[in-house]
Protein backbone atom coordinates (compact mmCIF):
# COMPACT_ATOMS: atom_id res chain seq x y z
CA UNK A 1 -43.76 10.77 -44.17
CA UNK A 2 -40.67 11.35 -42.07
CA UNK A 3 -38.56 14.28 -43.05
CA UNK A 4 -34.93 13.43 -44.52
CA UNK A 5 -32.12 14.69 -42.11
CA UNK A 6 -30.07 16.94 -43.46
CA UNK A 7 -26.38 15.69 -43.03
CA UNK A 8 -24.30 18.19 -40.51
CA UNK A 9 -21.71 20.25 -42.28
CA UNK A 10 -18.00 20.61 -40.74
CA UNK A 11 -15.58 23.03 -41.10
CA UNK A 12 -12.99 20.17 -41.11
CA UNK A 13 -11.11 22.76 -38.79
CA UNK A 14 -10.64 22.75 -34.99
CA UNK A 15 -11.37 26.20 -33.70
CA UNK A 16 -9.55 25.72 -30.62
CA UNK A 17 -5.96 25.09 -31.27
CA UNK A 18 -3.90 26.47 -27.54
CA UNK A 19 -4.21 23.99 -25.37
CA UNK A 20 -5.04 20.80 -23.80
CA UNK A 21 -8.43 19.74 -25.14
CA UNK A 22 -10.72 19.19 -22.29
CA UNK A 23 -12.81 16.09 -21.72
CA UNK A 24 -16.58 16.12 -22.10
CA UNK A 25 -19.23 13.35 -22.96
CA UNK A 26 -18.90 11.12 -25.82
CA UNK A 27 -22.46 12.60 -27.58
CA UNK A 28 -21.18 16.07 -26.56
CA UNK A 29 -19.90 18.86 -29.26
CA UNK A 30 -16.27 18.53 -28.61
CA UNK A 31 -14.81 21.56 -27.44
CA UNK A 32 -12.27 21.85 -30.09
CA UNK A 33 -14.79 23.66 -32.46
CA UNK A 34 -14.93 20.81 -35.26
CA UNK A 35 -19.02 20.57 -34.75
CA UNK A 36 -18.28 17.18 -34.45
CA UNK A 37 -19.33 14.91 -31.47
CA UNK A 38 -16.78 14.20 -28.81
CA UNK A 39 -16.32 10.18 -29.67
CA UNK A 40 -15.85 11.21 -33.07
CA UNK A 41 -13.43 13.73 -32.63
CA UNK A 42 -10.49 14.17 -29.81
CA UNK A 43 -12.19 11.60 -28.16
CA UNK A 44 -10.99 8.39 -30.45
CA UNK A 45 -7.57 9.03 -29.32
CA UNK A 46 -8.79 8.33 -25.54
CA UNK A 47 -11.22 5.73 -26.48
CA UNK A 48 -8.08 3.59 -27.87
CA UNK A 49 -5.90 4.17 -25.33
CA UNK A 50 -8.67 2.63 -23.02
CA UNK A 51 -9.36 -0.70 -24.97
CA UNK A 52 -5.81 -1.54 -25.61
CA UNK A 53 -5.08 -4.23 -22.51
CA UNK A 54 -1.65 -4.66 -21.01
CA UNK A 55 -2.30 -8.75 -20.32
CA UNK A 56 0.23 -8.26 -17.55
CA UNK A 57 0.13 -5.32 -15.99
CA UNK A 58 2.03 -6.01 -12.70
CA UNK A 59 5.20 -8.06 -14.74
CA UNK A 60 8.50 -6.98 -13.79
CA UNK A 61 7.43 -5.81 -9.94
CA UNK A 62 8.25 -7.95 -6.67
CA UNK A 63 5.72 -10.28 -6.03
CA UNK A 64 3.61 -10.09 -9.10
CA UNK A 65 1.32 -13.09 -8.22
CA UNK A 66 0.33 -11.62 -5.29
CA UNK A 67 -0.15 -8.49 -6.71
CA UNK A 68 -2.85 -10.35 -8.68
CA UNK A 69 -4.35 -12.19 -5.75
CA UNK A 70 -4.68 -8.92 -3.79
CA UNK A 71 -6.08 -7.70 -7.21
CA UNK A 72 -8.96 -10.28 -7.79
CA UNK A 73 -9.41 -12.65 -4.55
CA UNK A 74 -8.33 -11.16 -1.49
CA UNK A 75 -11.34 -8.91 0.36
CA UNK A 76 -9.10 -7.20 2.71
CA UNK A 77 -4.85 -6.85 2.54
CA UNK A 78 -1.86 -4.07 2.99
CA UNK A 79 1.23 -3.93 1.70
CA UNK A 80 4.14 -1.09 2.35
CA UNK A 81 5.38 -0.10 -0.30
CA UNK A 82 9.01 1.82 -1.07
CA UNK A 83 9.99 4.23 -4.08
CA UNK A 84 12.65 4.25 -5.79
CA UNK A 85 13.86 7.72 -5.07
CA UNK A 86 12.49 7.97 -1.28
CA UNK A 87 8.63 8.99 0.00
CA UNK A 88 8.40 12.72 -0.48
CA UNK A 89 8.78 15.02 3.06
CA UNK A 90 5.21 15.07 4.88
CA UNK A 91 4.83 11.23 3.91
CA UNK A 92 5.76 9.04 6.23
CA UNK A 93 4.41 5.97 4.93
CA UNK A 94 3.11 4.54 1.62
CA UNK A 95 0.55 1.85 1.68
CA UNK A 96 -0.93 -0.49 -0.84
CA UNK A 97 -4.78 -1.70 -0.02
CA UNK A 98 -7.27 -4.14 -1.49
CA UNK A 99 -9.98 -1.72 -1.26
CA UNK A 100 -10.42 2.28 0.82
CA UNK A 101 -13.92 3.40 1.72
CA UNK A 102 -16.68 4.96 -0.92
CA UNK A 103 -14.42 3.13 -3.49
CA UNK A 104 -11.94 5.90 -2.45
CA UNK A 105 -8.81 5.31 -5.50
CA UNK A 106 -6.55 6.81 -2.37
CA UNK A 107 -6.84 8.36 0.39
CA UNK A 108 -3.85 11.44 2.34
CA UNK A 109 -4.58 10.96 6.08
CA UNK A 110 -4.33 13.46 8.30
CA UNK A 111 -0.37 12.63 9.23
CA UNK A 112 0.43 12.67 5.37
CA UNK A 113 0.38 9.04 5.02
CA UNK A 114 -0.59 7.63 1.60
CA UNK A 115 -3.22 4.63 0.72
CA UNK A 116 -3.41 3.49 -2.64
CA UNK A 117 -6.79 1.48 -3.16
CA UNK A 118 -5.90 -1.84 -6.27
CA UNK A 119 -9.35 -3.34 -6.70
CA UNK A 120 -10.59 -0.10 -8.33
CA UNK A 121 -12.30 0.44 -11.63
CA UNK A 122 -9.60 1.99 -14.00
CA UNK A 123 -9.90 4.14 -16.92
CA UNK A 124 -7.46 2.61 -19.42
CA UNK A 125 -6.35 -0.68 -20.50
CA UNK A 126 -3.02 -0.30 -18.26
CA UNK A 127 -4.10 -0.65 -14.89
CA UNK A 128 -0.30 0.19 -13.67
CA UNK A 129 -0.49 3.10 -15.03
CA UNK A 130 -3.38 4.09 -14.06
CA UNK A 131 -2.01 3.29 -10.43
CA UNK A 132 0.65 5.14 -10.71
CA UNK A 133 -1.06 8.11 -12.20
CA UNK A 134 -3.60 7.83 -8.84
CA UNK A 135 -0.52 7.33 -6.20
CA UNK A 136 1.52 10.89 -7.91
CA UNK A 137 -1.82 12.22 -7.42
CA UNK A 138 -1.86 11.35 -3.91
CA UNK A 139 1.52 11.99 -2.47
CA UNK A 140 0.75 15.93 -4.09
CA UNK A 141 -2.29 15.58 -2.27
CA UNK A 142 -3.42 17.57 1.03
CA UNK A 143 -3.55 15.91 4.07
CA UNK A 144 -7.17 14.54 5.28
CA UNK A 145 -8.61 13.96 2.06
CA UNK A 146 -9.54 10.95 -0.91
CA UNK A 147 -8.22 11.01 -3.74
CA UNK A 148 -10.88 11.55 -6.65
CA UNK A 149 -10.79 9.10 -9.60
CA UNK A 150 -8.93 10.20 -12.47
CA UNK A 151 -9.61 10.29 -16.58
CA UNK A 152 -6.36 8.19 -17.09
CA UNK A 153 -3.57 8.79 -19.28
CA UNK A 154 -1.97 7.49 -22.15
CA UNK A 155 1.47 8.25 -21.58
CA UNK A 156 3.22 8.23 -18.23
CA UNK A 157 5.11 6.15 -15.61
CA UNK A 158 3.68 2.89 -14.68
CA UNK A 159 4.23 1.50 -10.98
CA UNK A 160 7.65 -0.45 -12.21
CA UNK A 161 9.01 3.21 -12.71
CA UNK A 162 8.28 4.22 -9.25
CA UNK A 163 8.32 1.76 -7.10
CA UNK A 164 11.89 0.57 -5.74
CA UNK A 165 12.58 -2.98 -7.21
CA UNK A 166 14.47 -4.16 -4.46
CA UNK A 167 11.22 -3.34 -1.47
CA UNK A 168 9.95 -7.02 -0.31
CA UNK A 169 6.85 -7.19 -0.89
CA UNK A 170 4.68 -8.66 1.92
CA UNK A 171 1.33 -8.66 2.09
CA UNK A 172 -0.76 -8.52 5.28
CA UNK A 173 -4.54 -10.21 5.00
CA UNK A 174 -6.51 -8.66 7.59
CA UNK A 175 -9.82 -10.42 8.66
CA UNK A 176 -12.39 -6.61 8.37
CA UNK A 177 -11.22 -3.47 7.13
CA UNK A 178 -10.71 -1.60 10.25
CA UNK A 179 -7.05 -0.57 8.68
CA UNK A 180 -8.94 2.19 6.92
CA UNK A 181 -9.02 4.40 10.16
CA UNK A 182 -6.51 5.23 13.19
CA UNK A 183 -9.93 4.85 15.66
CA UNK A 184 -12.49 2.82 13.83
CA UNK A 185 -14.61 2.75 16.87
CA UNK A 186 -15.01 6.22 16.25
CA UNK A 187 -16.03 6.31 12.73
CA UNK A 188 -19.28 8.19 11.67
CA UNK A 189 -21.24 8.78 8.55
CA UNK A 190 -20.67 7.09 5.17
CA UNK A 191 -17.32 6.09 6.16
CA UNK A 192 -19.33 4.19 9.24
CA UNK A 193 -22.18 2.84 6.79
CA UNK A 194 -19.15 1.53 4.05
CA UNK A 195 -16.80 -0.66 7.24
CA UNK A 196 -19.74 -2.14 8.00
CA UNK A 197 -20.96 -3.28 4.39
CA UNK A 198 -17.20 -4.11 3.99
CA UNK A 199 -16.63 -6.18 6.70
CA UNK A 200 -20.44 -8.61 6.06
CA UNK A 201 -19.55 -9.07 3.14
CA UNK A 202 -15.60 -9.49 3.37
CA UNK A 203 -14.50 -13.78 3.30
CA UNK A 204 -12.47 -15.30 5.49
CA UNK A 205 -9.29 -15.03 4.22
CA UNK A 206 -5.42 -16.26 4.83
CA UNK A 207 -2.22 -16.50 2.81
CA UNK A 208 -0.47 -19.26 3.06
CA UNK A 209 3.31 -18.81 4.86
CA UNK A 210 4.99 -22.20 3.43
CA UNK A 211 4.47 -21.53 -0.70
CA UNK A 212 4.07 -18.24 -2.51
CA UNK A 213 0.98 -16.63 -3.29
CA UNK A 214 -1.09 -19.37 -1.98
CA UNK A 215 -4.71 -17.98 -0.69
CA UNK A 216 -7.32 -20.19 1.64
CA UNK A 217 -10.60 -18.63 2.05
CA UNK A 218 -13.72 -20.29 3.75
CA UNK A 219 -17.44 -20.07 1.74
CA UNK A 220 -20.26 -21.93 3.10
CA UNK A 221 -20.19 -25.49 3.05
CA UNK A 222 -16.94 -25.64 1.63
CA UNK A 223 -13.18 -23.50 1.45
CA UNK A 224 -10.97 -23.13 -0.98
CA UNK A 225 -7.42 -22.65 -2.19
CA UNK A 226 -6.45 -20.38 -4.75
CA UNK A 227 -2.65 -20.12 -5.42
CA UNK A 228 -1.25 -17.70 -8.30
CA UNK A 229 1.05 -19.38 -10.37
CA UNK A 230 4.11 -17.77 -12.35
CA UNK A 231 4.58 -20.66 -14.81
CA UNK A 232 3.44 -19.99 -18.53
CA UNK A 233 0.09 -20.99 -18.86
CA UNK A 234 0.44 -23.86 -21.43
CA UNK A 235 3.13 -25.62 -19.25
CA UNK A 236 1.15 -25.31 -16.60
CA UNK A 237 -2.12 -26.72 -17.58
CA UNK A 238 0.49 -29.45 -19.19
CA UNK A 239 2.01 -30.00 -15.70
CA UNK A 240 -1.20 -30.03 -13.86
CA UNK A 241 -2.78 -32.53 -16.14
CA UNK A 242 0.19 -34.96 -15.78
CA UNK A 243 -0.66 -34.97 -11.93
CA UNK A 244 -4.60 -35.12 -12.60
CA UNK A 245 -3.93 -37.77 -14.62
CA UNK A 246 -1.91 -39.69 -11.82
CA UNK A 247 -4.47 -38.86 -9.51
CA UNK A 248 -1.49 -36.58 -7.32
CA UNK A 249 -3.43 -33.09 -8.34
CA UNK A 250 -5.36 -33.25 -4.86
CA UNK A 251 -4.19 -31.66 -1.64
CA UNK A 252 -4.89 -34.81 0.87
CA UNK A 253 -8.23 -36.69 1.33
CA UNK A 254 -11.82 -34.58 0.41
CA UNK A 255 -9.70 -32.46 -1.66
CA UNK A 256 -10.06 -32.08 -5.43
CA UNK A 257 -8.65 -29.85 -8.30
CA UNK A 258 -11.70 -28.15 -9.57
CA UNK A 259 -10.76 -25.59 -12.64
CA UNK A 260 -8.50 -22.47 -12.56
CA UNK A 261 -8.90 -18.68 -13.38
CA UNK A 262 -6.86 -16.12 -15.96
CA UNK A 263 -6.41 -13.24 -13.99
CA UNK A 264 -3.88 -10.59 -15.61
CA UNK A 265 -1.79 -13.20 -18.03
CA UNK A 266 -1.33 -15.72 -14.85
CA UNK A 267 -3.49 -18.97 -14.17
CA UNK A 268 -4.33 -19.44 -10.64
CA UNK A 269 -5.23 -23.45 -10.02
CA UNK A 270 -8.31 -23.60 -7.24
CA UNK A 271 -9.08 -26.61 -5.16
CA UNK A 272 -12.13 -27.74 -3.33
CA UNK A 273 -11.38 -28.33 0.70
CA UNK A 274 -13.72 -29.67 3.45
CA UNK A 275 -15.13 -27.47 5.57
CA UNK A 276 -12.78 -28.95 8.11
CA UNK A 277 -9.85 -28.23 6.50
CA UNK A 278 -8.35 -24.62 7.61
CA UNK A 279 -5.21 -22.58 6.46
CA UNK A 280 -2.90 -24.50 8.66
CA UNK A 281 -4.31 -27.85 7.57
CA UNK A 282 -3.46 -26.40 3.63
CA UNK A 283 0.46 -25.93 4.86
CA UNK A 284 1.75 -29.13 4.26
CA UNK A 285 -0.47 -30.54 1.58
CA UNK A 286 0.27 -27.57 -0.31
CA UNK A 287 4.03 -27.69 0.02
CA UNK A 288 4.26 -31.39 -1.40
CA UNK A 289 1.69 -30.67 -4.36
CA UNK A 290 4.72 -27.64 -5.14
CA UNK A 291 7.33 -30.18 -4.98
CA UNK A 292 5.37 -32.65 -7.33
CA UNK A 293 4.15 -29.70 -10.03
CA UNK A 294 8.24 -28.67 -10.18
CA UNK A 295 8.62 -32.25 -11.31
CA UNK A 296 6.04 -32.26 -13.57
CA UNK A 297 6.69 -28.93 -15.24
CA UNK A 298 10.27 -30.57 -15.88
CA UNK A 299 8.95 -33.13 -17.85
CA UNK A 300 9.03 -32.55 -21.62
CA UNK A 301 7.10 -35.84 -23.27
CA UNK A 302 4.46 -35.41 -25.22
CA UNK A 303 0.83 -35.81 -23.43
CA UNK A 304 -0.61 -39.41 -23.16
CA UNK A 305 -4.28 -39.85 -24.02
CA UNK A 306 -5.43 -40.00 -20.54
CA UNK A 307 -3.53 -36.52 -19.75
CA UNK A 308 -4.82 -35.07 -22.91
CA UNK A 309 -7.96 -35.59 -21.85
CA UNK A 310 -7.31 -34.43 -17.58
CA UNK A 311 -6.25 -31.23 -19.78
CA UNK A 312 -8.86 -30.74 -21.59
CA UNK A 313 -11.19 -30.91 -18.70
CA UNK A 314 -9.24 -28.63 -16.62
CA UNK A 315 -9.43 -26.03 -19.69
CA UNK A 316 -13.14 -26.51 -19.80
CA UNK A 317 -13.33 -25.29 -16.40
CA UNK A 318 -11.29 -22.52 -16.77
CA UNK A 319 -12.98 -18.85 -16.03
CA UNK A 320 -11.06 -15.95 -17.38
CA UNK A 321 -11.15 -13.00 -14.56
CA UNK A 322 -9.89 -10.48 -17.16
C-alpha cells in the first residue's frame, strides 16, 4: 500500500521581502521563501497578466489594419517608423519588420539602426506592450547585436505612447528577406541557413496601391486576396451578405468570396482568384467592390431571408487567427 503524503507546511511568510522577485519555473520553489511553488506563489500575478487579451492591440495607431496584415499574412514587409519625442542620438533609423533572423524580437546593427521584429511570440496578452517593452530594449541596446526575448511586463507604455501619431505609415512588401543585412551575399552561418529557409518558404506577396490594406498573394493553383477591414464586425458580415446575396461580393469573373478571418478584433474578407489573375488585375475589381460595400454598410434594413442565410454561411467559414 502506497504511503499517504504528508501535506507541505508554510510559513505563510515570504522570507525575501527587498526587492524585485526574480522569475524562475512554474514547479520551482519561488524565491521569495514561502516554500511554495512558483505558479502558486509570485507567479499568479504574471500568469494573469499573460492570459488577459487586449482584442485590439494596435487601435488608436496609423494604419492599424495593416498593422494586422503585416502581423498575420504578410511573409516579408518594413515599415519606418517615427517617435514621438525623436530617435535617440546613435539611431539613425527605426524600422518595423514582419520577421528578423533566429526569430530575433530586434536586432541594433552595427550603425545603431533599430529593427523591431511583429510576428514574434509574446509573453503577455498585450502584444503592444510587449513591443514596446522589446523596441526600449533595443534603442538602449549596443550596436551589432539581437535583442533577446523578454519576460514581459504588466505595466508600461504600449507602442501608442511612443510612437508619433502623426508618422504615415507605409508599408513596403519585399519579395525575400534580404532587408535583414547591408550585404546579404555575404552572409554566413545561422544567419545564412535562416535567409534561405525564409525566403523557400516566404509567398508571393503584394499590397494593393488603389484601397487600404488590401493583400494579393499567389499559392499553388490558385491566389488570393485578403483585405483588413476597419468596419465593426457585425456590420460588416451584414454588408457583405447584402452583396453575396446580390451576387456583387465577387471581384470579376473566376472570383468568389470564400470566408474571412478574426485577426486582433478586425475581420479580414478573403477571395478566391485564378491563377491568372495578379496584383494589378485585383486593382480595379477591388476598388468597385469598396465602392459597393460603402453602400451596403449604409444600408440599415433588416436582413431578408436570402441574406440571412449568405450571412450565415459566410460566418460558418469564418477562422479566428487570434
Amino acid at each position: 500500500m502506497a504511503k499517504k503524503r504528508r501535506p507541505q507546511k508554510s510559513t505563510g511568510t515570504a522570507q525575501l521581502t527587498g526587492g524585485e522577485i526574480p522569475v524562475v519555473g512554474a514547479r520551482e520553489p519561488c524565491p521569495c521563501g514561502s516554500r511554495r511553488r512558483y505558479k502558486a506563489c509570485h507567479g499568479r500575478e504574471g500568469a494573469k497578466a499573460a492570459v488577459e487579451l487586449v482584442r485590439r492591440p494596435f487601435e488608436g495607431l496609423r494604419g492599424e489594419c495593416d498593422w494586422v496584415a503585416l502581423r498575420e499574412l504578410v511573409p516579408a514587409a518594413t515599415v519606418e517608423l517615427r517617435l514621438r519625442d525623436g530617435l535617440p542620438a546613435g539611431v539613425p533609423s527605426l524600422t518595423l519588420a514582419t520577421v528578423l533572423p533566429m526569430a530575433w524580437p530586434a536586432l541594433r546593427r552595427d550603425d545603431g539602426s533599430v529593427l523591431i521584429a511583429l510576428q514574434n511570440d509574446t509573453p503577455t496578452g498585450d502584444l503592444s506592450r510587449d513591443l514596446a517593452e522589446v523596441l526600449l530594449r533595443a534603442l538602449e541596446g549596443r550596436p551589432g547585436e539581437p535583442v533577446t526575448p523578454g519576460s514581459g511586463a504588466s505595466e508600461g507604455p504600449r507602442l501608442q505612447d511612443l510612437l508619433d501619431p502623426e508618422a504615415p505609415f507605409e508599408p513596403r512588401v519585399h519579395s525575400g528577406f534580404e532587408f535583414w543585412l547591408d550585404d546579404a551575399q555575404a552572409a554566413t552561418g545561422p544567419v545564412a541557413a535562416s535567409l534561405e529557409r525564409a525566403n523557400e518558404a516566404a509567398v508571393p506577396t503584394a499590397r494593393l496601391a488603389g484601397v487600404e490594406a488590401a493583400y494579393w498573394c499567389e499559392v499553388p493553383g490558385r491566389n488570393h486576396l485578403r483585405w483588413v477591414m476597419p468596419h465593426e464586425e457585425d456590420t460588416l458580415l451584414d454588408a457583405l451578405a447584402r452583396l453575396h446575396a446580390a451576387g456583387t461580393s465577387g471581384l470579376g469573373e473566376g472570383t468568389r468570396l470564400v470566408g474571412s478571418f478574426r485577426a486582433h478584433g478586425l475581420t479580414v474578407p478573403v477571395w478566391d482568384l485564378p491563377s491568372s489573375m495578379g496584383a494589378e488585375e485585383c486593382e480595379k475589381p477591388a476598388a468597385s467592390f469598396g465602392e459597393r460595400l460603402s453602400e451596403a454598410l449604409a444600408q440599415t434594413s433588416p436582413l431578408t431571408a436570402e441574406e440571412r442565410r449568405a450571412r450565415s454561411g459566410l460566418t460558418n467559414r469564418q477562422v479566428t487567427l487570434n
